[in-house]
PDB file of N, CA and C in Angstrom:
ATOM      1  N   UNK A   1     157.371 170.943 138.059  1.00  0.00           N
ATOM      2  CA  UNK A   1     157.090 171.871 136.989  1.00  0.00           C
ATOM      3  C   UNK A   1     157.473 171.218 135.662  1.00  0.00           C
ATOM      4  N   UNK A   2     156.674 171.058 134.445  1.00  0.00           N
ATOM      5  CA  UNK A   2     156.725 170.801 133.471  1.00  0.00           C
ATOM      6  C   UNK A   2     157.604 171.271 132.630  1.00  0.00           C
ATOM      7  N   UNK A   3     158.433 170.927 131.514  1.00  0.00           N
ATOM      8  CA  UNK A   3     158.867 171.588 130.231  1.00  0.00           C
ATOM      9  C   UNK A   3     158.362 172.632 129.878  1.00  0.00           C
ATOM     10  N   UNK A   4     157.549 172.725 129.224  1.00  0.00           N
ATOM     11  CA  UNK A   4     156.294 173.686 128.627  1.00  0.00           C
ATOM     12  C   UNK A   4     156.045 175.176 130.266  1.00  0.00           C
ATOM     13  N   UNK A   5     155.751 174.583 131.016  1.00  0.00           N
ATOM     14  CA  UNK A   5     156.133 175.602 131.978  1.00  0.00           C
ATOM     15  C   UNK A   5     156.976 176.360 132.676  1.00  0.00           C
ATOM     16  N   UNK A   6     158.219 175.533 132.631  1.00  0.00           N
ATOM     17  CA  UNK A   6     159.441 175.953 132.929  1.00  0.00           C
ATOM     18  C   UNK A   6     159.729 177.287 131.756  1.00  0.00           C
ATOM     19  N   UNK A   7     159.168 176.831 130.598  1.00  0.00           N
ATOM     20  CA  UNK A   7     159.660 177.587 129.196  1.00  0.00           C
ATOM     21  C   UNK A   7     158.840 178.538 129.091  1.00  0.00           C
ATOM     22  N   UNK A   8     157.071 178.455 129.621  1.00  0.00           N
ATOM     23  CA  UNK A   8     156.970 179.622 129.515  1.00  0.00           C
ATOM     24  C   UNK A   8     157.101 180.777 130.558  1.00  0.00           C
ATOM     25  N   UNK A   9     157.511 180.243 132.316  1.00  0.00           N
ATOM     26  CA  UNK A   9     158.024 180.955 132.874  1.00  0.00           C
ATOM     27  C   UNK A   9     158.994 181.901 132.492  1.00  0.00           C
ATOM     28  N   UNK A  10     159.833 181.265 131.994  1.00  0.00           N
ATOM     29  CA  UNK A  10     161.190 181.899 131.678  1.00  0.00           C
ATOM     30  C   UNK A  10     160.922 183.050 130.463  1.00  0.00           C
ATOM     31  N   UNK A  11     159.933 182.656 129.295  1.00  0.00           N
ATOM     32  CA  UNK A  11     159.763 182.957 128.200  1.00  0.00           C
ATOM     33  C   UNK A  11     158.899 184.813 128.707  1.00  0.00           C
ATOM     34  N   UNK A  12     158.294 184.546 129.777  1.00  0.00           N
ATOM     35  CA  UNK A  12     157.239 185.644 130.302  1.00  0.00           C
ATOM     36  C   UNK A  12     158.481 186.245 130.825  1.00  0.00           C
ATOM     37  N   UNK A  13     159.269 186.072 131.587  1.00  0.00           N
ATOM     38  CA  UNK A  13     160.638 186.984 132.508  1.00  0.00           C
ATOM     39  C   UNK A  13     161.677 187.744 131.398  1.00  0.00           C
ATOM     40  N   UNK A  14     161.200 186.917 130.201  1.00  0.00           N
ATOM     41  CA  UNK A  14     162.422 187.534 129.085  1.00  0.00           C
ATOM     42  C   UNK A  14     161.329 188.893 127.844  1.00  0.00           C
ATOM     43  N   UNK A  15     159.561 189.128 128.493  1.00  0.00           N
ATOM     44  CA  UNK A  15     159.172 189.330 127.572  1.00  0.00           C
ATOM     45  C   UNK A  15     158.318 188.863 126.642  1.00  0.00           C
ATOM     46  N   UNK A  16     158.671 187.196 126.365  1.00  0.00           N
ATOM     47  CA  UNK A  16     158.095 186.843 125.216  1.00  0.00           C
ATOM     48  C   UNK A  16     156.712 186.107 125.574  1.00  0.00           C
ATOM     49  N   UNK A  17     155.814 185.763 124.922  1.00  0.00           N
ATOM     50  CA  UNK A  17     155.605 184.767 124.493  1.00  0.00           C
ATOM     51  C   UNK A  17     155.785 183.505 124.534  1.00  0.00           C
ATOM     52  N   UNK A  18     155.012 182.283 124.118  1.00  0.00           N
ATOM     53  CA  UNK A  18     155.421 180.973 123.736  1.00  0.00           C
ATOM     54  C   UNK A  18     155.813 181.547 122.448  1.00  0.00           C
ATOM     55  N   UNK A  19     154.747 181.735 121.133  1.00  0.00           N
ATOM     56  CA  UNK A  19     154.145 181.845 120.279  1.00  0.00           C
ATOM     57  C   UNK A  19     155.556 182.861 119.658  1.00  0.00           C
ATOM     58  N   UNK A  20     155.700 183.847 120.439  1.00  0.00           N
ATOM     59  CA  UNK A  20     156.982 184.955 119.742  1.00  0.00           C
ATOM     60  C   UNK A  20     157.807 184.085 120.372  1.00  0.00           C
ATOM     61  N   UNK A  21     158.554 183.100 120.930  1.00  0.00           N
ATOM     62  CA  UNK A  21     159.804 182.576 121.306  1.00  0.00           C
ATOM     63  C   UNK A  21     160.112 181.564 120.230  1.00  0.00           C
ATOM     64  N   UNK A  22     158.830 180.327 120.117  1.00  0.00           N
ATOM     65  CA  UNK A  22     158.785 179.528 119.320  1.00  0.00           C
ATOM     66  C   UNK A  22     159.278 180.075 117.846  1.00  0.00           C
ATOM     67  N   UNK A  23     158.970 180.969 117.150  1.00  0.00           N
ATOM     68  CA  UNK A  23     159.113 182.123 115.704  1.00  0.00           C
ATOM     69  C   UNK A  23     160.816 182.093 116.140  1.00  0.00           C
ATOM     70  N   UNK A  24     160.998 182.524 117.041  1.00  0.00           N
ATOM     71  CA  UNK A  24     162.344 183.462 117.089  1.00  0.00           C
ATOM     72  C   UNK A  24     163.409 182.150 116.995  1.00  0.00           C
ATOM     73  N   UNK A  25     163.185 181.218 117.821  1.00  0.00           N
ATOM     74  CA  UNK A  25     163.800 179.797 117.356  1.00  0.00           C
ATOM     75  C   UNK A  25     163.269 178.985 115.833  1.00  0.00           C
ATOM     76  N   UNK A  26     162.555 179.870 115.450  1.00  0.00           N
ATOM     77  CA  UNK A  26     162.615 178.828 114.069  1.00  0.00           C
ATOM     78  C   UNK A  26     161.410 177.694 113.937  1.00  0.00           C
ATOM     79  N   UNK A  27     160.439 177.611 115.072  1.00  0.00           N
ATOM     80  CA  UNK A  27     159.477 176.473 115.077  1.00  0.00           C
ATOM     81  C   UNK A  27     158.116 177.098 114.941  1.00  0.00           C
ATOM     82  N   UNK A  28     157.433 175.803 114.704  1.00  0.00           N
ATOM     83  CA  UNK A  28     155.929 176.280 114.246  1.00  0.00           C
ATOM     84  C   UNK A  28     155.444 176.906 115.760  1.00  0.00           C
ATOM     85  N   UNK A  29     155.133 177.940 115.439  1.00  0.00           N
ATOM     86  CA  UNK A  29     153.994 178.779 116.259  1.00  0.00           C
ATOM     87  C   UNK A  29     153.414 178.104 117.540  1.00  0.00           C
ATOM     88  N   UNK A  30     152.967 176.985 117.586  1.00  0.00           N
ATOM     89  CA  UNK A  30     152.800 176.192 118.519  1.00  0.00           C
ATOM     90  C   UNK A  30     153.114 174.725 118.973  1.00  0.00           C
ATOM     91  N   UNK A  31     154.762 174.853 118.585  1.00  0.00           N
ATOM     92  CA  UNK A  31     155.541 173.598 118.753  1.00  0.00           C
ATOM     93  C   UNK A  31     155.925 173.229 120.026  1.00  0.00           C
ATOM     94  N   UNK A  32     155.872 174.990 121.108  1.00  0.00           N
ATOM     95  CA  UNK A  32     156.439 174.455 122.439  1.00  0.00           C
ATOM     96  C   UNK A  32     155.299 173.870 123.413  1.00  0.00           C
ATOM     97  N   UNK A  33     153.892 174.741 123.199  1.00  0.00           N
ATOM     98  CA  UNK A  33     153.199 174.022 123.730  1.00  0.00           C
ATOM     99  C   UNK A  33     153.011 172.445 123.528  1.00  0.00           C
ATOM    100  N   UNK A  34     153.069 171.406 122.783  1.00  0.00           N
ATOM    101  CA  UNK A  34     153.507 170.335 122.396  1.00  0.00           C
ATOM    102  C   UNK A  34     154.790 169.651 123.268  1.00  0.00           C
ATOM    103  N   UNK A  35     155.201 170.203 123.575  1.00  0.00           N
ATOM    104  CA  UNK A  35     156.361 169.564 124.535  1.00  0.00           C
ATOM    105  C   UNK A  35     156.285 169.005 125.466  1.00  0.00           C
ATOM    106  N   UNK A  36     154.733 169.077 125.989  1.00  0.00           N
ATOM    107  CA  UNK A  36     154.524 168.307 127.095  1.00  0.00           C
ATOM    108  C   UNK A  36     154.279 166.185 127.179  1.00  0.00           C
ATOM    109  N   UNK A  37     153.463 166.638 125.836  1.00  0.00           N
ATOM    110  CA  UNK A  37     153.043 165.408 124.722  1.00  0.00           C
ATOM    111  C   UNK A  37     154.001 164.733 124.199  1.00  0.00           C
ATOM    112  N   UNK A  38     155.010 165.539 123.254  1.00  0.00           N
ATOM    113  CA  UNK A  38     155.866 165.195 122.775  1.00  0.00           C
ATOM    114  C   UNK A  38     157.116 165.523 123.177  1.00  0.00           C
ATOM    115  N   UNK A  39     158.410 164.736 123.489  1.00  0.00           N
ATOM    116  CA  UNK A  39     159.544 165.081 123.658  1.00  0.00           C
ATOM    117  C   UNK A  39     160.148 166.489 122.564  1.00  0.00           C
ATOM    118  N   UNK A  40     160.826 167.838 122.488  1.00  0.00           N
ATOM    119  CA  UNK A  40     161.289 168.192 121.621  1.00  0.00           C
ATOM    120  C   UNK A  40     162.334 166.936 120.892  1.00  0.00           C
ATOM    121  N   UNK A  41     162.952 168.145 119.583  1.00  0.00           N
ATOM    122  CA  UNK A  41     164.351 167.250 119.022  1.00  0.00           C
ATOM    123  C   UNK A  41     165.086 168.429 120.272  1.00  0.00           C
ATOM    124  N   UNK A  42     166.283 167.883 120.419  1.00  0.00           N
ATOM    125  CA  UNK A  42     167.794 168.342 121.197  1.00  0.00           C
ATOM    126  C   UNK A  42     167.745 169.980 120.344  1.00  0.00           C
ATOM    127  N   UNK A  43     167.823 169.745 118.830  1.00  0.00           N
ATOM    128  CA  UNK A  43     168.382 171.118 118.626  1.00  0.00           C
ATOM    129  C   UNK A  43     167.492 172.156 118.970  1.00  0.00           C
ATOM    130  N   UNK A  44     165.819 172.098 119.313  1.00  0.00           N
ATOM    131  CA  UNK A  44     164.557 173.045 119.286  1.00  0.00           C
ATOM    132  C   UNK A  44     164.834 173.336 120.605  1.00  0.00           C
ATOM    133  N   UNK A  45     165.234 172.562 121.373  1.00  0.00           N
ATOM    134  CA  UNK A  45     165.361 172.809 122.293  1.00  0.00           C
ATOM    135  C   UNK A  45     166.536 173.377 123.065  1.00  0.00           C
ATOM    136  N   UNK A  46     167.992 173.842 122.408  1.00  0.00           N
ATOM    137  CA  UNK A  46     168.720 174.299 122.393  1.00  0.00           C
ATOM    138  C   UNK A  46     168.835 175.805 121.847  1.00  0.00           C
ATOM    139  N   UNK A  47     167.854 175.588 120.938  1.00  0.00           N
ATOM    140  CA  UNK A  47     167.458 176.881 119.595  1.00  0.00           C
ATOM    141  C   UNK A  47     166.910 177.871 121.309  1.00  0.00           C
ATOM    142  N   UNK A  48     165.537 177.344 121.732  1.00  0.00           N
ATOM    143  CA  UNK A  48     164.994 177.693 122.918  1.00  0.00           C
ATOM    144  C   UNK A  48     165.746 178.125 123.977  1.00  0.00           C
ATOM    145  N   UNK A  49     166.556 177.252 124.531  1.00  0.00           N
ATOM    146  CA  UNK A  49     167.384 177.773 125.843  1.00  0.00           C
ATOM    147  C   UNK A  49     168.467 179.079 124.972  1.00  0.00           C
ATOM    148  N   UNK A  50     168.722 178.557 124.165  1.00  0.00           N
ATOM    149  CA  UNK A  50     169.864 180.112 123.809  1.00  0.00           C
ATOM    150  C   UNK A  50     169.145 181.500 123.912  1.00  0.00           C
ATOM    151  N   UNK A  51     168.357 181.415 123.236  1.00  0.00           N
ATOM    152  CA  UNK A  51     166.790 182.613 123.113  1.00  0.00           C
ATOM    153  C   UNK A  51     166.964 182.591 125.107  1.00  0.00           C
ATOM    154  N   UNK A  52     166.582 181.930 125.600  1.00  0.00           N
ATOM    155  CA  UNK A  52     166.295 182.623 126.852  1.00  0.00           C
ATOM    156  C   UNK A  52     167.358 182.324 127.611  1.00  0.00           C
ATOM    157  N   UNK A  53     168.609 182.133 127.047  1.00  0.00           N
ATOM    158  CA  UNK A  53     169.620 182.416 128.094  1.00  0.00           C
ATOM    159  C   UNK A  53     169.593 181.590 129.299  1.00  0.00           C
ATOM    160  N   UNK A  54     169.261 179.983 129.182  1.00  0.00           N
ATOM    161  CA  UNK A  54     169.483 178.907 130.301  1.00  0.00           C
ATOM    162  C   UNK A  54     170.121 178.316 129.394  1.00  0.00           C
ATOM    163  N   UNK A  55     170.197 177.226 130.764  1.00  0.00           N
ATOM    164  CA  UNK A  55     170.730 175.790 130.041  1.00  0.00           C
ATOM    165  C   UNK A  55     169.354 174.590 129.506  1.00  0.00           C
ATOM    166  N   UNK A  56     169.837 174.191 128.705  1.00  0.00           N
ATOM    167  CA  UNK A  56     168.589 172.907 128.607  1.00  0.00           C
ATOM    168  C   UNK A  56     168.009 172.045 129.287  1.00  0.00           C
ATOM    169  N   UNK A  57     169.093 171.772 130.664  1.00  0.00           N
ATOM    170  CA  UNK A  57     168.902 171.344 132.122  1.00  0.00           C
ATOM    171  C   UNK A  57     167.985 171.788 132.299  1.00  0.00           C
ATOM    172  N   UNK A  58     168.006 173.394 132.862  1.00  0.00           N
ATOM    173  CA  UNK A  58     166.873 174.089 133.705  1.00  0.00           C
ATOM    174  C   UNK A  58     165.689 173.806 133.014  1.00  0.00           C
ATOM    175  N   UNK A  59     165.141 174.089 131.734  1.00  0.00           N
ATOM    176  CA  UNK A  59     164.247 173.788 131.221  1.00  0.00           C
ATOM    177  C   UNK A  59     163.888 172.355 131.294  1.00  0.00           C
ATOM    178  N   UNK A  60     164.452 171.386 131.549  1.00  0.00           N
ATOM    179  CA  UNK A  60     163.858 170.228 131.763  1.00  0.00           C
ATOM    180  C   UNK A  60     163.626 169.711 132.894  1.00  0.00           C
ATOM    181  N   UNK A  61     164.143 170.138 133.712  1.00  0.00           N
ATOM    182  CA  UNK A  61     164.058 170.739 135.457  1.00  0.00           C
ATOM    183  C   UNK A  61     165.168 169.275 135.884  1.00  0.00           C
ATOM    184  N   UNK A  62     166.232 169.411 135.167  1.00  0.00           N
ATOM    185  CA  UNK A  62     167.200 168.553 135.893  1.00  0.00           C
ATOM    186  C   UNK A  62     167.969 169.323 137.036  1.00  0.00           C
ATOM    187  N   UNK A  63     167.698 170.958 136.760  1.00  0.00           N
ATOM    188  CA  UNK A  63     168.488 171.471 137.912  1.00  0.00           C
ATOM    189  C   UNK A  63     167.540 172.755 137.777  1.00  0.00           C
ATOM    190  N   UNK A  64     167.581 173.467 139.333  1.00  0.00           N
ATOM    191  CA  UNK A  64     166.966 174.714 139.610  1.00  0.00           C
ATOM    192  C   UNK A  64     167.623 175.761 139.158  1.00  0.00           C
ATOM    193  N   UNK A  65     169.243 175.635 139.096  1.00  0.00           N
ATOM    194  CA  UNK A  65     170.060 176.534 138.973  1.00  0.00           C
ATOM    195  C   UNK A  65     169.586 177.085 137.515  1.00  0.00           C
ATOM    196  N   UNK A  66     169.338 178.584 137.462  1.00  0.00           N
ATOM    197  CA  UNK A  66     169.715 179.251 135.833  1.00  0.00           C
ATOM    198  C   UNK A  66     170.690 179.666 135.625  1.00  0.00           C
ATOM    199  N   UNK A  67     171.595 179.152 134.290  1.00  0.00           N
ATOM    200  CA  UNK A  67     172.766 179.236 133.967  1.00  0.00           C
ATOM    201  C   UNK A  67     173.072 180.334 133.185  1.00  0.00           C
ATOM    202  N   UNK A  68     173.950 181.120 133.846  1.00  0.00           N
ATOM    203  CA  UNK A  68     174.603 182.596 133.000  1.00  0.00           C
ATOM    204  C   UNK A  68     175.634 182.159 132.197  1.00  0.00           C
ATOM    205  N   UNK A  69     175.846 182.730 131.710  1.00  0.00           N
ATOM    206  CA  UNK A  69     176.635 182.948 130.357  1.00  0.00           C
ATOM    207  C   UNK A  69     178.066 183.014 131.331  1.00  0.00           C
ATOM    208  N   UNK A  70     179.142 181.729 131.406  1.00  0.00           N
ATOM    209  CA  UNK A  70     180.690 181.770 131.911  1.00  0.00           C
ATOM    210  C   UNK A  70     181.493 182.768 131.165  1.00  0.00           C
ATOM    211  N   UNK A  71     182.379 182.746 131.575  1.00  0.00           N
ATOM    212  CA  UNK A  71     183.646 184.148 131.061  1.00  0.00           C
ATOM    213  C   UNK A  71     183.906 183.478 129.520  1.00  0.00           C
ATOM    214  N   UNK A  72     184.027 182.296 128.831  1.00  0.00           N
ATOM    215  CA  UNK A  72     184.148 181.950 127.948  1.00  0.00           C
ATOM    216  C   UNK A  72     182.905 182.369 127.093  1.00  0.00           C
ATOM    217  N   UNK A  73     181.116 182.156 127.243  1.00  0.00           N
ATOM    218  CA  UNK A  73     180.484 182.694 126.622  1.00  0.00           C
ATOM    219  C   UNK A  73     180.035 183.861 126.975  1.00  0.00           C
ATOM    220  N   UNK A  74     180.669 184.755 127.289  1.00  0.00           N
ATOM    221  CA  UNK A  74     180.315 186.059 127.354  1.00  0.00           C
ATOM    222  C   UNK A  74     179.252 186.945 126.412  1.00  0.00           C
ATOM    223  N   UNK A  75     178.567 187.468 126.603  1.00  0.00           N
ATOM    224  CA  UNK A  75     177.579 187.972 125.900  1.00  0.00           C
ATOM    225  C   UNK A  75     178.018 189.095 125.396  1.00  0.00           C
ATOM    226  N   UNK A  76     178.658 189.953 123.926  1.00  0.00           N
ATOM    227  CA  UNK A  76     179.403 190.722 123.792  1.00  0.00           C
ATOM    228  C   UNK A  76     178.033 191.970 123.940  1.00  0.00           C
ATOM    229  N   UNK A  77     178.558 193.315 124.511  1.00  0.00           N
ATOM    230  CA  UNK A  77     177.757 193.955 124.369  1.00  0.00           C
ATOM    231  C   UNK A  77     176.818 194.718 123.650  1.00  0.00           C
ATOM    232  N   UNK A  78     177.310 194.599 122.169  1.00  0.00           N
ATOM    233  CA  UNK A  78     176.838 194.947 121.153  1.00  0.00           C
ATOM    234  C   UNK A  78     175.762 193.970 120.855  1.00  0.00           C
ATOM    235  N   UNK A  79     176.118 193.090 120.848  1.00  0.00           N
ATOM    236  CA  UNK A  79     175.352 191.890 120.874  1.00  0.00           C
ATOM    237  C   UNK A  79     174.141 191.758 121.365  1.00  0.00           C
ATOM    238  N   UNK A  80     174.142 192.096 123.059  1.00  0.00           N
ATOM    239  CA  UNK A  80     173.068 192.144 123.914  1.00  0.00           C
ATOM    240  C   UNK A  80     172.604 193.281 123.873  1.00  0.00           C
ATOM    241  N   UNK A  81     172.954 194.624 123.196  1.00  0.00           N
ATOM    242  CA  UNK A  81     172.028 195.703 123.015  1.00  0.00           C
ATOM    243  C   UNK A  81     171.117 195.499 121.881  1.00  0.00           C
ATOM    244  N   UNK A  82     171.548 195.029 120.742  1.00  0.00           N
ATOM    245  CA  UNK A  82     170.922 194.762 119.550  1.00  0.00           C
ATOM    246  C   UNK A  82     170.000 193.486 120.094  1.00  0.00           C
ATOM    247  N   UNK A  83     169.471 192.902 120.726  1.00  0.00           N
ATOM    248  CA  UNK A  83     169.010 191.457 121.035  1.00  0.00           C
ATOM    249  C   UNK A  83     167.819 191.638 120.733  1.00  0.00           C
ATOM    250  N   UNK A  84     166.618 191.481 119.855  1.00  0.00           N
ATOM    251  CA  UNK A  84     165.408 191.622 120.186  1.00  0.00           C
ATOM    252  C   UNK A  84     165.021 191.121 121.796  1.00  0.00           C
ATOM    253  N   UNK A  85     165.569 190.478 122.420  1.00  0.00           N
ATOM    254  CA  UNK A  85     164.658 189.367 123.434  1.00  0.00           C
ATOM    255  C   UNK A  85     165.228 190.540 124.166  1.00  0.00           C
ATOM    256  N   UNK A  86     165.646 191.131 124.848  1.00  0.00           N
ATOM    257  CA  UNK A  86     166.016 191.766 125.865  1.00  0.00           C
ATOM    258  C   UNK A  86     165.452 193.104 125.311  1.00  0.00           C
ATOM    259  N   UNK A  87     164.919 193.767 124.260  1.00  0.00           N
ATOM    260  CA  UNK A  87     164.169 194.763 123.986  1.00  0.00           C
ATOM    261  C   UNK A  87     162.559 194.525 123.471  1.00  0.00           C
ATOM    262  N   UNK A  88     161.798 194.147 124.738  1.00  0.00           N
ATOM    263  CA  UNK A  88     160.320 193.735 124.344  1.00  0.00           C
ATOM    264  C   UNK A  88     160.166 194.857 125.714  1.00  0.00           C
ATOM    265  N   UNK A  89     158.760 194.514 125.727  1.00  0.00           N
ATOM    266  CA  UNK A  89     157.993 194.319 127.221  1.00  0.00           C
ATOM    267  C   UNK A  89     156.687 193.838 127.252  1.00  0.00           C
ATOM    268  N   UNK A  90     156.793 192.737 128.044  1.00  0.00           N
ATOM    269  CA  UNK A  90     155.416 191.842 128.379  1.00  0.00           C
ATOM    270  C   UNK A  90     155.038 191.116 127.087  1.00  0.00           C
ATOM    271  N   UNK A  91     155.834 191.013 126.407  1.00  0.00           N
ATOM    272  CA  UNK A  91     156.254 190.535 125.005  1.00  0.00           C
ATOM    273  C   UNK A  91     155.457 191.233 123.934  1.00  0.00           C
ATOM    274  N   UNK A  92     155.357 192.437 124.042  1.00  0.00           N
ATOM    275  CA  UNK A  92     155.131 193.322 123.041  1.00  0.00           C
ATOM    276  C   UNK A  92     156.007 194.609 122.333  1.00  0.00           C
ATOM    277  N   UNK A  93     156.491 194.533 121.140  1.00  0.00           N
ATOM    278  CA  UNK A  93     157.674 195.395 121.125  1.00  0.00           C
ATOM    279  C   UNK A  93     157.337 196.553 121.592  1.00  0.00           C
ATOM    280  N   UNK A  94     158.833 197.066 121.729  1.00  0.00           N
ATOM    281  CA  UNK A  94     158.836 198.546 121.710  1.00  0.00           C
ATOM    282  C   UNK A  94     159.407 199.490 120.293  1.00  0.00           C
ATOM    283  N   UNK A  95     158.834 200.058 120.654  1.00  0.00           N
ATOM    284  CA  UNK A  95     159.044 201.624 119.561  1.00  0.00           C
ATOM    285  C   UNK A  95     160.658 201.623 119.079  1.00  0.00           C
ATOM    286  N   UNK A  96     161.263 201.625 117.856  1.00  0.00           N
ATOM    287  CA  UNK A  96     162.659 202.286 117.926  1.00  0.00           C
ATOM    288  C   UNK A  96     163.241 202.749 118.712  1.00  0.00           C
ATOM    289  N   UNK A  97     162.596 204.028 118.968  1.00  0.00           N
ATOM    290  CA  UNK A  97     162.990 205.481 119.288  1.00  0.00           C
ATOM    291  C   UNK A  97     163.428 204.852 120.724  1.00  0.00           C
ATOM    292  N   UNK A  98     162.350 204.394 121.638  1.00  0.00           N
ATOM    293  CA  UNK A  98     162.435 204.019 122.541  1.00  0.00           C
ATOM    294  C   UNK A  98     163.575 202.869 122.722  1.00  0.00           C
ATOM    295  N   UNK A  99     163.508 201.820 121.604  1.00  0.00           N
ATOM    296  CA  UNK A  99     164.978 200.893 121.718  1.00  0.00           C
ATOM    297  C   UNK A  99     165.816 201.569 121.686  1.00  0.00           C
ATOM    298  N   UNK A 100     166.347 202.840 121.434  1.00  0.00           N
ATOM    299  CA  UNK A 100     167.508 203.142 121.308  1.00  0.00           C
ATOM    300  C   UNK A 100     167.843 203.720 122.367  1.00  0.00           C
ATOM    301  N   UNK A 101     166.692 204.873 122.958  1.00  0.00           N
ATOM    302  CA  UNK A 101     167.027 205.380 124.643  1.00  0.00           C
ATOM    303  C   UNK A 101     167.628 204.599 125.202  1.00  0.00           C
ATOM    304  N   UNK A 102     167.219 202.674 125.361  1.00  0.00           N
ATOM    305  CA  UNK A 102     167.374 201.850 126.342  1.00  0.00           C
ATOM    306  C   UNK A 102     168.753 201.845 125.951  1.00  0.00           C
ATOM    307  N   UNK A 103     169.129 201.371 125.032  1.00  0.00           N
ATOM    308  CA  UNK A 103     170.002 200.955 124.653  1.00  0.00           C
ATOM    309  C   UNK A 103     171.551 202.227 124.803  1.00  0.00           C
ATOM    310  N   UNK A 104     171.037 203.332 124.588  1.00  0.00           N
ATOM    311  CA  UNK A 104     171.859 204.736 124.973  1.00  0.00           C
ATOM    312  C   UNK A 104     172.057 204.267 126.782  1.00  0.00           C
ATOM    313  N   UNK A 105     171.225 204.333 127.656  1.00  0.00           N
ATOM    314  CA  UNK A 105     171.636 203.775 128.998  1.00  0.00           C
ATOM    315  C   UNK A 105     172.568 202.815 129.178  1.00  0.00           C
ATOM    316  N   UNK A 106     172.143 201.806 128.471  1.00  0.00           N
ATOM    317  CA  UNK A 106     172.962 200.828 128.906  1.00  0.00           C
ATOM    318  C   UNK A 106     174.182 200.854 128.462  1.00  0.00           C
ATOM    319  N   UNK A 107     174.343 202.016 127.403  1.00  0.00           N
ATOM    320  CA  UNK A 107     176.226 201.855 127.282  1.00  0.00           C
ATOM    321  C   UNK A 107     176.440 202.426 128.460  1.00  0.00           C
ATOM    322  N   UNK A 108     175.341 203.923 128.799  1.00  0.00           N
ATOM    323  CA  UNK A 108     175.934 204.863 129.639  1.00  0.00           C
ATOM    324  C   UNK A 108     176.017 203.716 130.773  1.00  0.00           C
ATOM    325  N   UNK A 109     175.667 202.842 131.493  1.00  0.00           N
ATOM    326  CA  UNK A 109     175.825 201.933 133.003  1.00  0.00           C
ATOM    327  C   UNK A 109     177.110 201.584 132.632  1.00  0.00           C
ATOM    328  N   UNK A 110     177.112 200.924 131.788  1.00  0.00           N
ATOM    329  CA  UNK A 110     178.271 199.961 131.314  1.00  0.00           C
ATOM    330  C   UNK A 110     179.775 200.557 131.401  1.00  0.00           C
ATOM    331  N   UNK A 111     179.619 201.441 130.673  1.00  0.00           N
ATOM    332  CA  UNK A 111     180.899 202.935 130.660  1.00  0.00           C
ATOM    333  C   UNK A 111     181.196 203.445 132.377  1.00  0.00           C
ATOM    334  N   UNK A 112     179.951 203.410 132.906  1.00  0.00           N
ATOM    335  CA  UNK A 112     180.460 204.148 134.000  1.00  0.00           C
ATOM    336  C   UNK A 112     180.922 202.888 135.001  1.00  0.00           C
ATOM    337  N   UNK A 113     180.400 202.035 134.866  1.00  0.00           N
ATOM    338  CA  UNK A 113     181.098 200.574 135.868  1.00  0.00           C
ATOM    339  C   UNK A 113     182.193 200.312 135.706  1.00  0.00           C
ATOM    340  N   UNK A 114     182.680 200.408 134.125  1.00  0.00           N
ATOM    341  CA  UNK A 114     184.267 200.133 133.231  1.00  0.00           C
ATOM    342  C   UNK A 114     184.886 201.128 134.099  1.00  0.00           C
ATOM    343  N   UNK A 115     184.387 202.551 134.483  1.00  0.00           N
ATOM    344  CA  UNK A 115     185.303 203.509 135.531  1.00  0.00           C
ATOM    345  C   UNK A 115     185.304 203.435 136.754  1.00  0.00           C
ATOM    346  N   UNK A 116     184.524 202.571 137.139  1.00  0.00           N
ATOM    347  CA  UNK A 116     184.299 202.433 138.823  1.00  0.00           C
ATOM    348  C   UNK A 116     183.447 202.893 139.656  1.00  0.00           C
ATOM    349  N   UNK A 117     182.401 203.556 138.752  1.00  0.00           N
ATOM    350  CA  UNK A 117     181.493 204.590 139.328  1.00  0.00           C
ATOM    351  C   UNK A 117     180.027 203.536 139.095  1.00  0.00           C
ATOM    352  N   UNK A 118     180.242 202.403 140.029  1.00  0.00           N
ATOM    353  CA  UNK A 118     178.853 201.864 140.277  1.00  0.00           C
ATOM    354  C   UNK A 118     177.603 202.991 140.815  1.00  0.00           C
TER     355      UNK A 118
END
């Protein structure tokens, strides 16, 4: 599996786009497709894996493993509610109103796991 495919696998599982991932890292519109041709730089491609939450490994297919976020980078929750990338679908936004329902759940999961009530 290619760069460019690895990325847009991942990029489709998170929601996005090439085209909306590429924007959200900061690159021209159609810089990732190019990756196959051209090597990225290190940082576009770091910009990229942060956006989708791997390592730069996986995307280059040095390893199968996808890398979560260790107890040191923890994803604070405020953080990951506010995320655009985790509030799309099929990489088309959603409504406010509707970001905020989601986002009302997920304290409510979160709150009730903090009590034990998986």
């Amino acid at each position: 599996m290619t760069l460019v495919s690895r990325t847009k696998e991942m990029a489709k599982q998170r929601g996005l786009s090439l085209k909306l991932l590429a924007s959200k890292a900061g690159l021209a519109e159609n810089a990732i497709y190019r990756w196959d041709d051209n090597n990225p730089k290190s940082e576009n491609l770091e910009k990229v894996a942060d956006i989708l939450s791997v390592s730069t490994d996986y995307l280059l297919g040095r390893t199968d493993k996808i890398s979560l976020p260790s107890d040191n980078n923890k994803i604070d929750l405020k953080d990951a509610l506010d995320n655009e990338t985790i509030l799309a679908f099929d990489g088309m936004e959603i409504a406010e109103e509707d970001k905020e329902k989601l986002r009302e759940y997920a304290r409510f999961v979160v709150e009730q796991r903090q009590r034990g009530n998986r």
